[in-house]
C-alpha atoms as a PDB file:
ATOM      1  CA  UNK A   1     -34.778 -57.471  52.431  1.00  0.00           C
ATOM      2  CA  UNK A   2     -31.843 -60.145  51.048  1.00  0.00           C
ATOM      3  CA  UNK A   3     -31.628 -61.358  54.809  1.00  0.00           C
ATOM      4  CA  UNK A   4     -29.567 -64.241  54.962  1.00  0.00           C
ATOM      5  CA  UNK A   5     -30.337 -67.208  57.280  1.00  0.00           C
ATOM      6  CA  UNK A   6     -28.331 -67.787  60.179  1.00  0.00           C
ATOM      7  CA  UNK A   7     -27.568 -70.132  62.131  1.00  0.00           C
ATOM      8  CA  UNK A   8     -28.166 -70.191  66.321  1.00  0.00           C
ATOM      9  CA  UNK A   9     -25.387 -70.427  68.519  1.00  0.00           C
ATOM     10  CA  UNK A  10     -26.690 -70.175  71.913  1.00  0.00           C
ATOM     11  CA  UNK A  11     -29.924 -70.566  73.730  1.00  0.00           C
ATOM     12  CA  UNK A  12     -29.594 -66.955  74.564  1.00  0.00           C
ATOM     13  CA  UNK A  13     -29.311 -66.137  71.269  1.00  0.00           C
ATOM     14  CA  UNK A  14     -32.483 -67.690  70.489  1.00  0.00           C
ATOM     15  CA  UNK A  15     -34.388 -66.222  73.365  1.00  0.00           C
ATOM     16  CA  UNK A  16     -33.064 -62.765  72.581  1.00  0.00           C
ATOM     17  CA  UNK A  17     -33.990 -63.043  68.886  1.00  0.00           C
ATOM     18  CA  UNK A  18     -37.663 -64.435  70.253  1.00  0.00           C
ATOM     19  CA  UNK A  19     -37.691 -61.493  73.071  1.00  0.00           C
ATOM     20  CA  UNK A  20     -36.905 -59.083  69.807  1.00  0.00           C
ATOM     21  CA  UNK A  21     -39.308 -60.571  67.824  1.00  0.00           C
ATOM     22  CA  UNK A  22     -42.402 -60.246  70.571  1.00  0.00           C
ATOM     23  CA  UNK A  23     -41.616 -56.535  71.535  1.00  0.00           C
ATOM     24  CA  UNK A  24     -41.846 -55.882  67.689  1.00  0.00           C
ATOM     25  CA  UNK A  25     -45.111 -57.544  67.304  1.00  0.00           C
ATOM     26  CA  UNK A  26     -46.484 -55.135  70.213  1.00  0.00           C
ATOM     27  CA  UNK A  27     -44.960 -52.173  69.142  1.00  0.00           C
ATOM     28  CA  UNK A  28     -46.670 -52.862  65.834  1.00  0.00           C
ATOM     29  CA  UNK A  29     -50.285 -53.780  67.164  1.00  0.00           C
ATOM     30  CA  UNK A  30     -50.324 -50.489  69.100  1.00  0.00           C
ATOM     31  CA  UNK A  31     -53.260 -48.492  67.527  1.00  0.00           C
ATOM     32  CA  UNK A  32     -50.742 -45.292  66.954  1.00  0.00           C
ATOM     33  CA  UNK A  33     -48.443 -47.641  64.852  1.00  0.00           C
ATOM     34  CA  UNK A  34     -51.200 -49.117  63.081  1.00  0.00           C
ATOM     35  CA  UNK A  35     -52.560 -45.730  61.493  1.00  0.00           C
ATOM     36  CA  UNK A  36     -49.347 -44.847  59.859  1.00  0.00           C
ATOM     37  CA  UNK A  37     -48.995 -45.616  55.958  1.00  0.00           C
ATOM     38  CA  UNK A  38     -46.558 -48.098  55.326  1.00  0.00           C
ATOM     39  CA  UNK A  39     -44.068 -47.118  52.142  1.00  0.00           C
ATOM     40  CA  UNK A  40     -45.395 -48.801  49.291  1.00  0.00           C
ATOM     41  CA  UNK A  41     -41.633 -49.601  47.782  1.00  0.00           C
ATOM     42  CA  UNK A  42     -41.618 -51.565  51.849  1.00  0.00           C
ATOM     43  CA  UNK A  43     -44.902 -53.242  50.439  1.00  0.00           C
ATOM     44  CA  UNK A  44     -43.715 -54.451  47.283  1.00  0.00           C
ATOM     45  CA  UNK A  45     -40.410 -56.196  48.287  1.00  0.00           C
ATOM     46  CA  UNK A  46     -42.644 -58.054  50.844  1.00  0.00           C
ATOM     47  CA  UNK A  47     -44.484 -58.864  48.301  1.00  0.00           C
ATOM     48  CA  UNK A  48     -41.404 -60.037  46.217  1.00  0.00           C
ATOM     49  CA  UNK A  49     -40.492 -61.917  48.613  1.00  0.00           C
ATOM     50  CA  UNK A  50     -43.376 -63.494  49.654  1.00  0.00           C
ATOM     51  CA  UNK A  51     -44.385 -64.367  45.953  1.00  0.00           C
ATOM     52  CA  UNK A  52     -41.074 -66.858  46.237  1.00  0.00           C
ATOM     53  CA  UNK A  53     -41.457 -70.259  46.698  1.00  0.00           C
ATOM     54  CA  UNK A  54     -41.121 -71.317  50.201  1.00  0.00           C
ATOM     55  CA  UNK A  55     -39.098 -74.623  49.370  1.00  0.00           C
ATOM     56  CA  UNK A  56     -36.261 -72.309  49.019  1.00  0.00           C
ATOM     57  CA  UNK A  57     -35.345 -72.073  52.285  1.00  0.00           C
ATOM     58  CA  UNK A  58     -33.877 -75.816  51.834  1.00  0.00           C
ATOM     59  CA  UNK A  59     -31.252 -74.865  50.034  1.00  0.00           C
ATOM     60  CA  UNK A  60     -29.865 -73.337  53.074  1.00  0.00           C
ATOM     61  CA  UNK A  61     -29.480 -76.683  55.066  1.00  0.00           C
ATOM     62  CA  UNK A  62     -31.264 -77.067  58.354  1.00  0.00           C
ATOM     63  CA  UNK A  63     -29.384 -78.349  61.259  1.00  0.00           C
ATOM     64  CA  UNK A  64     -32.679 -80.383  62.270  1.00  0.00           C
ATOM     65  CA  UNK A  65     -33.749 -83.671  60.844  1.00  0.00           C
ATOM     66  CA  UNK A  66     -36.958 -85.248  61.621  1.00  0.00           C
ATOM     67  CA  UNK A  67     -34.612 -88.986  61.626  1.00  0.00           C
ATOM     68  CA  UNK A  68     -33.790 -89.812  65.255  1.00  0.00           C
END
């Protein structure tokens, strides 16, 4: 879990990180992947980490600002 945020240096990094992300979320929507258990010490760091709050992220910086 203690991922740390990282910053995008390419487009290509992006799209491979997005192309990553999308085969995951079909592996995991297959019905064989779907019937096995998932490890309850799994579930409750996700639920750790979801219980924080989600202003947190801010503290990282953000190379985005909505001023143009």
């Amino acid at each position: 879990m203690g991922q740390q945020f990282r910053t995008w240096r390419s487009v290509g990094d992006q799209r491979a990180w997005l192309s990553m992300l999308i085969d995951t979320m079909e592996q995991v929507s297959r019905p064989e992947s779907r019937a096995v258990p998932c490890d309850i010490n799994v579930l409750a760091a996700l639920r750790t980490q979801l219980a924080r709050p989600a202003t947190a992220a801010i503290a990282y910086g953000s190379g985005y600002t909505l001023r143009n």
